[in-house]
N, C-alpha and C. Protein backbone atom coordinates (compact mmCIF):
# COMPACT_ATOMS: atom_id res chain seq x y z
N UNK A 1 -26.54 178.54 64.81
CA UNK A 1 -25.48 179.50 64.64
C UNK A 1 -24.24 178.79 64.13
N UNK A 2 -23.54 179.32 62.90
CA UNK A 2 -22.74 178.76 62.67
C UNK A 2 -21.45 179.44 63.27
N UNK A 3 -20.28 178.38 62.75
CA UNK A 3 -18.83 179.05 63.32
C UNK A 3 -17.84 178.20 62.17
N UNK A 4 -17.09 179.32 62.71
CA UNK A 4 -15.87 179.06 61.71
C UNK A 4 -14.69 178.71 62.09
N UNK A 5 -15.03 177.99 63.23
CA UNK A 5 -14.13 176.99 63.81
C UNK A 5 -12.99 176.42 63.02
N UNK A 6 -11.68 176.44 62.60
CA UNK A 6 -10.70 175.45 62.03
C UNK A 6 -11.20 174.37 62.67
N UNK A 7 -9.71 173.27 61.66
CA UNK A 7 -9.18 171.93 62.28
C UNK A 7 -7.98 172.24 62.81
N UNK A 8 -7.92 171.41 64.13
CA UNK A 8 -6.40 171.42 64.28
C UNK A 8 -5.63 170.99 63.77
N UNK A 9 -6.15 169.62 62.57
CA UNK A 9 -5.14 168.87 61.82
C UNK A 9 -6.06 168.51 60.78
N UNK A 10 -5.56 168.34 59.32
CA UNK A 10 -6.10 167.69 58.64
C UNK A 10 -5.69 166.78 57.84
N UNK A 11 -5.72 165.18 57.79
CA UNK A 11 -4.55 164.30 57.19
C UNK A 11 -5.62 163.88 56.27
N UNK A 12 -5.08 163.18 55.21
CA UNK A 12 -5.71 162.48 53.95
C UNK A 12 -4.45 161.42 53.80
N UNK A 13 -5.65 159.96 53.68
CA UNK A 13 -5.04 159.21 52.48
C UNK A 13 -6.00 158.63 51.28
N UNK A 14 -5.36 159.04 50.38
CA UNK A 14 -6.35 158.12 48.96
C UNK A 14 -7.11 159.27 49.39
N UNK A 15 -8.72 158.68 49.41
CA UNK A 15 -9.57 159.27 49.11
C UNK A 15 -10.26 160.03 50.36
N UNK A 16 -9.76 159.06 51.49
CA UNK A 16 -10.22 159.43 52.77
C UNK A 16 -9.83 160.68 53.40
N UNK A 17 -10.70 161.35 54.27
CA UNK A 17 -9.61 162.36 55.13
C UNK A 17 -10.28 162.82 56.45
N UNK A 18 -9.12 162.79 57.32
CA UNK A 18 -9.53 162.42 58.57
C UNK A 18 -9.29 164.20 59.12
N UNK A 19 -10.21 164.59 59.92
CA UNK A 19 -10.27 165.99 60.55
C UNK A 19 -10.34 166.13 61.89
N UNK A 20 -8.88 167.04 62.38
CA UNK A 20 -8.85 166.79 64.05
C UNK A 20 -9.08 168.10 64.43
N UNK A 21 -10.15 168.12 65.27
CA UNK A 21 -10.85 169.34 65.87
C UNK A 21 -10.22 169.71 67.12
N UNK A 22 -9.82 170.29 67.85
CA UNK A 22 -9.76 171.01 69.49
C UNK A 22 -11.13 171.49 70.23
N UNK A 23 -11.58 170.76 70.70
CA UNK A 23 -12.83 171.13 71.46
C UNK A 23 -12.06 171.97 73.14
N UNK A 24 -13.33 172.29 73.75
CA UNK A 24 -12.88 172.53 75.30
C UNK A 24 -14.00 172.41 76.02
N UNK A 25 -13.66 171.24 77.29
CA UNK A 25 -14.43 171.20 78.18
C UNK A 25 -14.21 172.15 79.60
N UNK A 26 -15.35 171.23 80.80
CA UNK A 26 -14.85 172.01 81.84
C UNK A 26 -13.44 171.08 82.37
N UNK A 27 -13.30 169.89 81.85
CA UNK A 27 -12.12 169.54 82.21
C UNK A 27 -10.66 169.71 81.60
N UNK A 28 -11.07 170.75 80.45
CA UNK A 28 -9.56 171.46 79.78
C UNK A 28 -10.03 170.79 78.05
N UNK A 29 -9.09 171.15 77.64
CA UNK A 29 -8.98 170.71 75.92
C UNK A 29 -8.96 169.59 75.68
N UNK A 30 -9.35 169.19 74.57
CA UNK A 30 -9.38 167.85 73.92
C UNK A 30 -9.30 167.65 72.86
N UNK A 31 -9.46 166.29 72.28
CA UNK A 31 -9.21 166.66 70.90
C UNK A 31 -10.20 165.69 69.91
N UNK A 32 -10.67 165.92 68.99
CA UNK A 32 -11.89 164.49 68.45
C UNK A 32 -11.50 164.50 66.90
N UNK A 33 -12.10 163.65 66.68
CA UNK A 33 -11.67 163.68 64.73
C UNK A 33 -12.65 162.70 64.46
N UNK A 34 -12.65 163.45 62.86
CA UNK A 34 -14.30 163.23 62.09
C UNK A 34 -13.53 162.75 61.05
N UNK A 35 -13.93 161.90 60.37
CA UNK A 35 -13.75 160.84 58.82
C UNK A 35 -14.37 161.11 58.33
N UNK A 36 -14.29 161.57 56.90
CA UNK A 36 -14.88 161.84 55.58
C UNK A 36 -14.45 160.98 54.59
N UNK A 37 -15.69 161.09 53.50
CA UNK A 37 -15.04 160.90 52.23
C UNK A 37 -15.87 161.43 51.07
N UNK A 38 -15.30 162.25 50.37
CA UNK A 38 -15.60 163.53 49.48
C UNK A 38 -16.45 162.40 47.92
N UNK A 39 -17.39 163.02 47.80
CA UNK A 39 -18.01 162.35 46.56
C UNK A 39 -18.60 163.51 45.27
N UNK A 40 -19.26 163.58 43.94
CA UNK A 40 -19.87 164.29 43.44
C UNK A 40 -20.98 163.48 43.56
N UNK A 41 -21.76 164.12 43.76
CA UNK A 41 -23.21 163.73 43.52
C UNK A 41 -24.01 164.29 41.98
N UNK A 42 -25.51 163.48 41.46
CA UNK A 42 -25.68 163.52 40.45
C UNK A 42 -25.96 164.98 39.75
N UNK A 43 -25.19 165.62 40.43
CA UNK A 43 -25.49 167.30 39.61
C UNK A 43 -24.13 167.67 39.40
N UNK A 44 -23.25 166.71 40.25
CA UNK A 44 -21.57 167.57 39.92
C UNK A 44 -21.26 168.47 41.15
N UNK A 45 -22.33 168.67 42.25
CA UNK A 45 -21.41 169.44 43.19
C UNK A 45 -20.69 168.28 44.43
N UNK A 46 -19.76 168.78 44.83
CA UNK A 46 -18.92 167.91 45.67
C UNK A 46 -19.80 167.89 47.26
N UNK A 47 -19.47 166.62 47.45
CA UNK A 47 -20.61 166.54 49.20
C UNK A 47 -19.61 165.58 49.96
N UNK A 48 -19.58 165.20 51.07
CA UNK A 48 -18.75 164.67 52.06
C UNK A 48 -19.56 163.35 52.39
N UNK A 49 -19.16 162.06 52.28
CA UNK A 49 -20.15 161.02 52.83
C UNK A 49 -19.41 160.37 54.43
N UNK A 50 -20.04 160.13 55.53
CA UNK A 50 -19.20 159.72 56.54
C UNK A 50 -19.19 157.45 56.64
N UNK A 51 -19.73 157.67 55.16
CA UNK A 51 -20.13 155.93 54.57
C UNK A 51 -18.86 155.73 54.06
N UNK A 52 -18.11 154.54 54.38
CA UNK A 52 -17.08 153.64 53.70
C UNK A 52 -17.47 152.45 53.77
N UNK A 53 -16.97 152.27 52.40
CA UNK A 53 -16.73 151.03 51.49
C UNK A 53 -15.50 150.05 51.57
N UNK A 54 -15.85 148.64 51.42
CA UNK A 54 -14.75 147.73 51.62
C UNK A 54 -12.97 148.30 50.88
N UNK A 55 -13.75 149.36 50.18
CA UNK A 55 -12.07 149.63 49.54
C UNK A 55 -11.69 150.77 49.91
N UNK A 56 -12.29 151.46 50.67
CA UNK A 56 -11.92 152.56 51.59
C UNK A 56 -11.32 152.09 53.52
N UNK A 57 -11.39 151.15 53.40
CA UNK A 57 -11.08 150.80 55.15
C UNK A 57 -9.82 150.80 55.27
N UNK A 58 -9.12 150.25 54.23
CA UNK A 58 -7.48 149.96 54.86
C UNK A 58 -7.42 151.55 55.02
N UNK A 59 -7.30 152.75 54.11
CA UNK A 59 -7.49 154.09 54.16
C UNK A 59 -7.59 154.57 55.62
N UNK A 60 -8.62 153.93 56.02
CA UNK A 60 -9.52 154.70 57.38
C UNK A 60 -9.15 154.20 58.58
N UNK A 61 -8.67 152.82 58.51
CA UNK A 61 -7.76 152.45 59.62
C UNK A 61 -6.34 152.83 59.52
N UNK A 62 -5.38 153.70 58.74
CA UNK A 62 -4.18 153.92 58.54
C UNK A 62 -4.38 155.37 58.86
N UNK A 63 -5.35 155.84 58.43
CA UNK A 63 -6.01 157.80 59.46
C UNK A 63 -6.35 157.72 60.30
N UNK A 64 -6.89 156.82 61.25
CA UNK A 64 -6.86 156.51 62.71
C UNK A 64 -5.83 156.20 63.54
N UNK A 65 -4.80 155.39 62.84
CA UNK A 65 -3.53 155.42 63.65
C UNK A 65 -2.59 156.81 63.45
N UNK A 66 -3.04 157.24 62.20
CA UNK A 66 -2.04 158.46 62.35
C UNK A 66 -2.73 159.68 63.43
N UNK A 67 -3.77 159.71 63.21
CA UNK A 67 -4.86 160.59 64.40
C UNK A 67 -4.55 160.24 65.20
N UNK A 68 -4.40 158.79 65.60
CA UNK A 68 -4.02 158.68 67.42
C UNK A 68 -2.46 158.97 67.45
N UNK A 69 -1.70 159.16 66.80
CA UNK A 69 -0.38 159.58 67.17
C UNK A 69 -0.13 160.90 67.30
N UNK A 70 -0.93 161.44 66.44
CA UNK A 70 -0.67 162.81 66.42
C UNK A 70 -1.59 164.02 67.93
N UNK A 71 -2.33 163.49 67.71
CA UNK A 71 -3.37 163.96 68.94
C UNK A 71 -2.32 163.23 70.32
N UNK A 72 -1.88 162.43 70.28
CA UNK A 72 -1.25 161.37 71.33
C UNK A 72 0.08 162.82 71.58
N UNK A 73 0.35 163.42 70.65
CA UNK A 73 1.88 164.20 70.69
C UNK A 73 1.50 165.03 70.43
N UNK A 74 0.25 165.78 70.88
CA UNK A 74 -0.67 167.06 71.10
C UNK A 74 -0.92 167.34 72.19
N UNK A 75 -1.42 166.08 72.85
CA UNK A 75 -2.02 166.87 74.43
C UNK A 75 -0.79 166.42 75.18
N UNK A 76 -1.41 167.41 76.26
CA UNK A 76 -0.64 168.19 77.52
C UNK A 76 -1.05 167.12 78.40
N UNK A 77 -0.41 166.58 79.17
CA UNK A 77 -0.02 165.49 80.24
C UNK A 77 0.67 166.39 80.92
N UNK A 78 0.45 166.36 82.40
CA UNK A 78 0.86 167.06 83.47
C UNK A 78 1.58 165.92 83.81
């Protein structure tokens, strides 16, 4: 079954782009994020690979720190 769930956030750098979801457990909300990186494949339609390359990392470590800040100044701390 599918769903049409949003992101709660969606940041890009370069080529990369990082996607922050809102899940919910039984212990309240949370938050997770998925890394992409958008390619054409040999017919021309666009597909998502979750594979990086030595020239995609600085990218993917600079969307991880921004993901942890932002999710960090998202959740609810009692």
């Amino acid at each position: 079954m599918a769903t049409n769930k949003q992101p709660a956030n969606t940041l890009r750098c370069g080529n990369i782009k990082a996607t922050i979801w809102q899940n919910v457990s039984e212990n309240g909300p949370f938050f997770a994020t998925t890394f992409s990186r958008p390619f054409k494949d040999q017919s021309g339609e666009w597909r998502n690979s979750t594979s990086f390359g030595l020239n995609d990392l600085e990218a993917l470590l600079t969307l991880a720190r921004e993901a942890k800040e932002w999710i960090a100044t998202h959740t609810f701390r009692p």
